[in-house]
N, C-alpha and C. Protein backbone atom coordinates (compact mmCIF):
# COMPACT_ATOMS: atom_id res chain seq x y z
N UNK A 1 5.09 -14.03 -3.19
CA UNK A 1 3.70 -14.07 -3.64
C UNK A 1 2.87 -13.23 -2.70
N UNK A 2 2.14 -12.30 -3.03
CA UNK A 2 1.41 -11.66 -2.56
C UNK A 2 0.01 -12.05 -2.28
N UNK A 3 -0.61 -12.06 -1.13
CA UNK A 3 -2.00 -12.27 -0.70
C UNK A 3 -3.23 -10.79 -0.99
N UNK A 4 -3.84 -11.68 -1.73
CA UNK A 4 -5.05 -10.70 -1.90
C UNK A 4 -6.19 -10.90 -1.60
N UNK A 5 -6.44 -9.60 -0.70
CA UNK A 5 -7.60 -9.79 -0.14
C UNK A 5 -8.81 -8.96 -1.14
N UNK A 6 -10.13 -9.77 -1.31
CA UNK A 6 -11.05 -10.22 -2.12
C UNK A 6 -11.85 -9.59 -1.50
N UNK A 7 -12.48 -8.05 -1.29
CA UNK A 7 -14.24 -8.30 -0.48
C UNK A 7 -15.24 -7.41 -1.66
N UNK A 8 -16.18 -8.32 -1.40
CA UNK A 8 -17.69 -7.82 -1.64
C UNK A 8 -18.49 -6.92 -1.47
N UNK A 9 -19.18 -6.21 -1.65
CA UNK A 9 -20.15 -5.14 -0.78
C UNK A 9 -21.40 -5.64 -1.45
N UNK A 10 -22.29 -4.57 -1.07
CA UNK A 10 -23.49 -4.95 -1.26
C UNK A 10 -24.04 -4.68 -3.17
N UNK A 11 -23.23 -3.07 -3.65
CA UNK A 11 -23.04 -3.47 -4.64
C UNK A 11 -22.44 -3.45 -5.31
N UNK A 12 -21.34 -4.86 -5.38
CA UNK A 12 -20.71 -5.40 -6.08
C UNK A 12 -19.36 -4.29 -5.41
N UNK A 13 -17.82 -5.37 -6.66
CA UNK A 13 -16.92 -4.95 -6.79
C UNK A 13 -16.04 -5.36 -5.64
N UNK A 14 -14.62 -5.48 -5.90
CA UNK A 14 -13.64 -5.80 -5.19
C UNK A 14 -12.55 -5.11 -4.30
N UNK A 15 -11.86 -5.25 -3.64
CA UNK A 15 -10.71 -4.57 -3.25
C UNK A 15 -9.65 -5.35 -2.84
N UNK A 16 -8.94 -4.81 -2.31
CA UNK A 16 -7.49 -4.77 -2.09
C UNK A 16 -6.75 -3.71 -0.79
N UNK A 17 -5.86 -4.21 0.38
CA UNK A 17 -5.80 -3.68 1.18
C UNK A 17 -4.46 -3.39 1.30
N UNK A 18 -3.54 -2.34 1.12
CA UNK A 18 -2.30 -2.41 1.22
C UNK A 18 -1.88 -2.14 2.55
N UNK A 19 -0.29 -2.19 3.22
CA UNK A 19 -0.20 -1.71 4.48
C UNK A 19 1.24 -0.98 4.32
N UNK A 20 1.44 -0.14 4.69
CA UNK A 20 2.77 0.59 5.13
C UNK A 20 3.53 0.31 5.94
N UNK A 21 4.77 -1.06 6.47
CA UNK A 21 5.02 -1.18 7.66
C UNK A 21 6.32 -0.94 7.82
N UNK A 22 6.42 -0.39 8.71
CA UNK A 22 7.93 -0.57 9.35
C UNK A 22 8.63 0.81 8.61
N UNK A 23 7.80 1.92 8.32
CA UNK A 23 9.06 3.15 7.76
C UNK A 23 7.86 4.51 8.56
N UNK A 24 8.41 5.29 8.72
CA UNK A 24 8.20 6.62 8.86
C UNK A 24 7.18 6.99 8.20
N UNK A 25 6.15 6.53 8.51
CA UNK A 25 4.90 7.19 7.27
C UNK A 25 3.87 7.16 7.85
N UNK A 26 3.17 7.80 6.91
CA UNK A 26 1.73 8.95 7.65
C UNK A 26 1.07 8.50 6.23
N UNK A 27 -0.41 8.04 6.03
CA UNK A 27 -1.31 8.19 5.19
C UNK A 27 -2.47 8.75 5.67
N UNK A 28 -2.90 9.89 4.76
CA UNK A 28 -3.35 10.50 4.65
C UNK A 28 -4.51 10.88 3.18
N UNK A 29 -6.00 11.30 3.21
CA UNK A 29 -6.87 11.61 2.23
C UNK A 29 -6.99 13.13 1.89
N UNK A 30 -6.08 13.38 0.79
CA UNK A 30 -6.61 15.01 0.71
C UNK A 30 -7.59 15.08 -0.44
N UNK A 31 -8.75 15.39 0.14
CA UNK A 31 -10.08 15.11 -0.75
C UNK A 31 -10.60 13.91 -0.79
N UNK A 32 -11.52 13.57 -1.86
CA UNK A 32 -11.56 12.54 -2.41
C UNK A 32 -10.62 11.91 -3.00
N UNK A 33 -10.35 12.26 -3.55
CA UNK A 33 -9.61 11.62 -4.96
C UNK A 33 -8.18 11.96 -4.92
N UNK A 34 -7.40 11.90 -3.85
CA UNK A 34 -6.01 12.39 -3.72
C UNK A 34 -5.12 11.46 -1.94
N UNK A 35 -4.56 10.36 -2.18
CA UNK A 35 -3.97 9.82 -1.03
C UNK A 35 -2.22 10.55 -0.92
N UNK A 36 -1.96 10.95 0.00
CA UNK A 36 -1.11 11.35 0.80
C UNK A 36 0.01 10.83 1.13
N UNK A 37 1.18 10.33 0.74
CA UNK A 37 2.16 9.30 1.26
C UNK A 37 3.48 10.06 1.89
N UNK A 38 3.65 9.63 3.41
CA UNK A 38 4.63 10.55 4.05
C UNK A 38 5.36 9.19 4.40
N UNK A 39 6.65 8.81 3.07
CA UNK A 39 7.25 7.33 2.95
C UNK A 39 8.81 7.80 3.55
N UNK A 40 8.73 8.94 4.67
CA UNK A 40 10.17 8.72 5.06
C UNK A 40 11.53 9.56 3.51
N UNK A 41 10.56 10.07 2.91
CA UNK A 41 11.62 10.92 1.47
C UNK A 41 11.20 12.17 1.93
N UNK A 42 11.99 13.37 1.42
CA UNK A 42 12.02 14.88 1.48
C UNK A 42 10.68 15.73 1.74
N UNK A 43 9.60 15.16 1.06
CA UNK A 43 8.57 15.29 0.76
C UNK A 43 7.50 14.52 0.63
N UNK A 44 6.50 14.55 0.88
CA UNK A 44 4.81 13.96 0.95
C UNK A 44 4.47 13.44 -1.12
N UNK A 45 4.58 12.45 -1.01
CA UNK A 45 3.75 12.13 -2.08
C UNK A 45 2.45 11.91 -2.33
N UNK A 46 2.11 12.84 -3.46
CA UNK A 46 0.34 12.73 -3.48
C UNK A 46 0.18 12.09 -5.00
N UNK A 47 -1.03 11.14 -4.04
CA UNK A 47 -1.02 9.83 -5.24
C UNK A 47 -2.70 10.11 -6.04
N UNK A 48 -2.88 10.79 -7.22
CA UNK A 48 -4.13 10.60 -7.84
C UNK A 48 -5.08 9.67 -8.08
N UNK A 49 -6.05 9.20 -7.60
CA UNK A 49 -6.92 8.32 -7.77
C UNK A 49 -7.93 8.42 -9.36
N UNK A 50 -8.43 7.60 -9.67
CA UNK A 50 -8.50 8.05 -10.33
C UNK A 50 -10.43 7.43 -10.73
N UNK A 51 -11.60 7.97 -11.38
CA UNK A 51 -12.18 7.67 -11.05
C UNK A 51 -13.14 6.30 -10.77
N UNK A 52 -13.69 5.53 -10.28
CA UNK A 52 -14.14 4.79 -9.98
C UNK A 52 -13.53 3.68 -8.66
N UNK A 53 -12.65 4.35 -7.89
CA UNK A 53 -12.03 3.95 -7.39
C UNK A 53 -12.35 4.76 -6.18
N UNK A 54 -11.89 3.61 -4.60
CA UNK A 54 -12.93 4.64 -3.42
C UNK A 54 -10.95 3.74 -2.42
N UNK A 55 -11.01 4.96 -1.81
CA UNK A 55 -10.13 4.44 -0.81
C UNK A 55 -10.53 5.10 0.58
N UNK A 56 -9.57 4.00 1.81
CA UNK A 56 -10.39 4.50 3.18
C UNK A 56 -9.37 4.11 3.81
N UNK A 57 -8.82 4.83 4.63
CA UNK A 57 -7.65 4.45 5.44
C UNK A 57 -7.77 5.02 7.08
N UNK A 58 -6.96 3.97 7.67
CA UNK A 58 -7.48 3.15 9.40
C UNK A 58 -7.20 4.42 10.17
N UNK A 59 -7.44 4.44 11.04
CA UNK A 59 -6.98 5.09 12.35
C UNK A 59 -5.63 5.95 12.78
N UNK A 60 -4.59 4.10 12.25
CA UNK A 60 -3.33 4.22 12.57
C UNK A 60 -2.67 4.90 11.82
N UNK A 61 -3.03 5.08 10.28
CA UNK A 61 -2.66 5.43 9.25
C UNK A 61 -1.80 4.93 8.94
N UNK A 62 -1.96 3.31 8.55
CA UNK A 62 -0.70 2.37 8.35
C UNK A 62 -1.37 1.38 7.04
N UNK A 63 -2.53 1.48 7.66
CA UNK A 63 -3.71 0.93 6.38
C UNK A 63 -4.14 1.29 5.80
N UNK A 64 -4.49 0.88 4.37
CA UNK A 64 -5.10 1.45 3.24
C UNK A 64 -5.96 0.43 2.46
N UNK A 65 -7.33 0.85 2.43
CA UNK A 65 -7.88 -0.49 1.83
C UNK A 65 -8.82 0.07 0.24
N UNK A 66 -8.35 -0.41 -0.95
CA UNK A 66 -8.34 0.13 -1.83
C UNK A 66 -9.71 -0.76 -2.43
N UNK A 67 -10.75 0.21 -3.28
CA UNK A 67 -12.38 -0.71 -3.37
C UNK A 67 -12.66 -0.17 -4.81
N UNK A 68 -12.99 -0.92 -5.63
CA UNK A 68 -13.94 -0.54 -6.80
C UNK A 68 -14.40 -1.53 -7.55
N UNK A 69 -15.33 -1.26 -8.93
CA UNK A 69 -15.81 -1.84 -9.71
C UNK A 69 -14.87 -2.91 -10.54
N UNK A 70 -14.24 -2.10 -11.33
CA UNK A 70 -13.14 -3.34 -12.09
C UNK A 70 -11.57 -3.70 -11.38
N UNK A 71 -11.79 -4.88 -11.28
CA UNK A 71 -10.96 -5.48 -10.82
C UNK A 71 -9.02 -5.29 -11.23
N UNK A 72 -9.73 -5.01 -12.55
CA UNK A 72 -7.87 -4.73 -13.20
C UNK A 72 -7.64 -3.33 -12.61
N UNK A 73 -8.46 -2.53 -12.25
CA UNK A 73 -8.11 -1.20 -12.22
C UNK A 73 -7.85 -1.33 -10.58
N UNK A 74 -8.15 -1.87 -9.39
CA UNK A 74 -7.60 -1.87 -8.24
C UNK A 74 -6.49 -2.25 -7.97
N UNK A 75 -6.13 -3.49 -9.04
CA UNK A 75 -5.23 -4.27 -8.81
C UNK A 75 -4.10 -3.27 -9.09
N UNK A 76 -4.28 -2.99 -10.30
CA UNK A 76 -3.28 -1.88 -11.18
C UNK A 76 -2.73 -0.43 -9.69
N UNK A 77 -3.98 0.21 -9.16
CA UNK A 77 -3.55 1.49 -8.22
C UNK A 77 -2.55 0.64 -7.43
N UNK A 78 -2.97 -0.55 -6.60
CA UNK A 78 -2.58 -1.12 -5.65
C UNK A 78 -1.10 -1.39 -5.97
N UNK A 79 -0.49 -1.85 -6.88
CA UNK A 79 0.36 -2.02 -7.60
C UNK A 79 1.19 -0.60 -7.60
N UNK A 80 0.89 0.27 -8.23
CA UNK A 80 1.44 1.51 -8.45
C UNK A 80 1.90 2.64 -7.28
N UNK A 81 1.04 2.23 -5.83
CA UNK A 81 0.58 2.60 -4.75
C UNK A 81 2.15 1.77 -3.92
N UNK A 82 2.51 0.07 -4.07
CA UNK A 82 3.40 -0.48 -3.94
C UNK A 82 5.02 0.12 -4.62
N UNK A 83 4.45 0.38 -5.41
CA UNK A 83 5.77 0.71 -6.20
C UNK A 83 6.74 2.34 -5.54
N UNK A 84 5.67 3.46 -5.39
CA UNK A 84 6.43 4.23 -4.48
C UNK A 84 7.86 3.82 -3.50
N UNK A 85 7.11 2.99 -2.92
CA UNK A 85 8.57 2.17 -1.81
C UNK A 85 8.24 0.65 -1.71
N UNK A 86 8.73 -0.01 -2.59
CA UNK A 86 8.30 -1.36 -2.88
C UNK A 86 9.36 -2.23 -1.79
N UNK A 87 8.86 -3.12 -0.36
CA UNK A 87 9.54 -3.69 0.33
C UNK A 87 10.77 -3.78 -0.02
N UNK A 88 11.50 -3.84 0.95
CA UNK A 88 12.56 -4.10 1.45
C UNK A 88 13.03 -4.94 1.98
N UNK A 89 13.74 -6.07 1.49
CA UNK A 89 14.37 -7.60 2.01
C UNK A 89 15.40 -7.68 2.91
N UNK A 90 16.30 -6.62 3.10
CA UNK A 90 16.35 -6.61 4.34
C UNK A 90 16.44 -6.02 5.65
N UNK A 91 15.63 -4.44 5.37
CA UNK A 91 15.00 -3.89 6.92
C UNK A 91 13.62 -4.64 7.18
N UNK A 92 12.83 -5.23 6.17
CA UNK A 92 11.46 -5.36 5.91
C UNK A 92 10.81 -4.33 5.95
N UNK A 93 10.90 -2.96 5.16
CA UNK A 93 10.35 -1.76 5.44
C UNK A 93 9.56 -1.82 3.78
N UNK A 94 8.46 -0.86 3.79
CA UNK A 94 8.21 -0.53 2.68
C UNK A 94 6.42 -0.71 2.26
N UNK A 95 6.28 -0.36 1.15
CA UNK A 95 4.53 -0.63 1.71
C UNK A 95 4.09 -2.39 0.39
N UNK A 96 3.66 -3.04 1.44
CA UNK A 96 3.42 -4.51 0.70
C UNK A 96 1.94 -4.37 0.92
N UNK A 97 1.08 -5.72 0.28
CA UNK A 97 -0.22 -6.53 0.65
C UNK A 97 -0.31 -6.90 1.80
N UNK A 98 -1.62 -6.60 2.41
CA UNK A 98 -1.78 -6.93 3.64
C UNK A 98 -1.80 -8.46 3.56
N UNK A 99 -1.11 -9.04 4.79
CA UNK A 99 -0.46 -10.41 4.41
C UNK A 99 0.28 -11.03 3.64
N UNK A 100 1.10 -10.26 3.41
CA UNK A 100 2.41 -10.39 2.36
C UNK A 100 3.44 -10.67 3.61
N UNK A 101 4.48 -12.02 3.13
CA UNK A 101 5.19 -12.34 4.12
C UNK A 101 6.37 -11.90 3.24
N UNK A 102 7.88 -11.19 4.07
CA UNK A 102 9.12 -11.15 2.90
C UNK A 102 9.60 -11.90 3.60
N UNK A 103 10.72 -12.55 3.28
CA UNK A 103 11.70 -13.88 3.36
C UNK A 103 12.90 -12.41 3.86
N UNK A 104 13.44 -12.06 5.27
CA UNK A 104 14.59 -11.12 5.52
C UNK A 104 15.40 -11.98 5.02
N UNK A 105 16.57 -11.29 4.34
CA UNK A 105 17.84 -11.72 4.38
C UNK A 105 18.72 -11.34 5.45
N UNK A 106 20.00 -11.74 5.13
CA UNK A 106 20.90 -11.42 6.17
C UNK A 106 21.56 -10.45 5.05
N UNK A 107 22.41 -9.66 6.10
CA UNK A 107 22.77 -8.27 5.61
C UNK A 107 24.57 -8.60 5.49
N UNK A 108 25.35 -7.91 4.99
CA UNK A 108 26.75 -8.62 4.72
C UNK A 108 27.79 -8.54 6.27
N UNK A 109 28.02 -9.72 6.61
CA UNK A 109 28.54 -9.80 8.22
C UNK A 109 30.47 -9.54 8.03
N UNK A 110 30.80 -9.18 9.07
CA UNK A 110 32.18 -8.81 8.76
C UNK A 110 33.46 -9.88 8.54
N UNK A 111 33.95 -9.54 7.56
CA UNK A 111 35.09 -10.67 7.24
C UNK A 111 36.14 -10.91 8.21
N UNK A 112 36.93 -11.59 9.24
CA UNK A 112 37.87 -11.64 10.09
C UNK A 112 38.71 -12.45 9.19
């Protein structure tokens, strides 16, 4: 189950904060309307935004906090944004909800 984070501004509308943890990656804004994903594959994926939708990402470039008017439509990028490299159960790598816990498994141990 995924945690979603809910904020307000002054006017109006919701968001959603995704995070990239634990892989080889770089986020990045080319333009407005164009996020950057360096997920550890051959090449940089560039993700179209699309309009009414505002994204802003941290310092570290590990965060991504996704903001707009309708609610189905953040949920939906955020979603699609996940799906590129959708966690991993058991490196825990991959990009989840900020505060998304995965349950690691154990990985297959050797037969004697």
């Amino acid at each position: 189950m995924a945690t979603v984070i809910v904020t307000t501004s002054g006017k109006g509308g919701v968001g959603k904060t995704t995070t990239a943890a634990a892989i080889a990656t770089g986020l990045a804004l080319k333009g407005k309307k164009t996020v950057v994903f360096s997920l550890g594959f051959s090449h940089p994926i560039e993700f179209p935004l699309p309009s009414g939708i505002d994204v802003a990402v941290d310092p570290k470039q590990t965060r991504l906090s996704i903001t707009g008017i309708d609610r189905q439509k953040v949920g939906q990028i955020a979603a699609d944004m996940r799906a590129l490299r959708p966690p991993d159960p058991y490196k825990n790598k991959g990009i989840r909800y900020f505060g998304e816990r995965l349950k690691k498994k154990v990985g297959k141990t050797g037969a004697k």
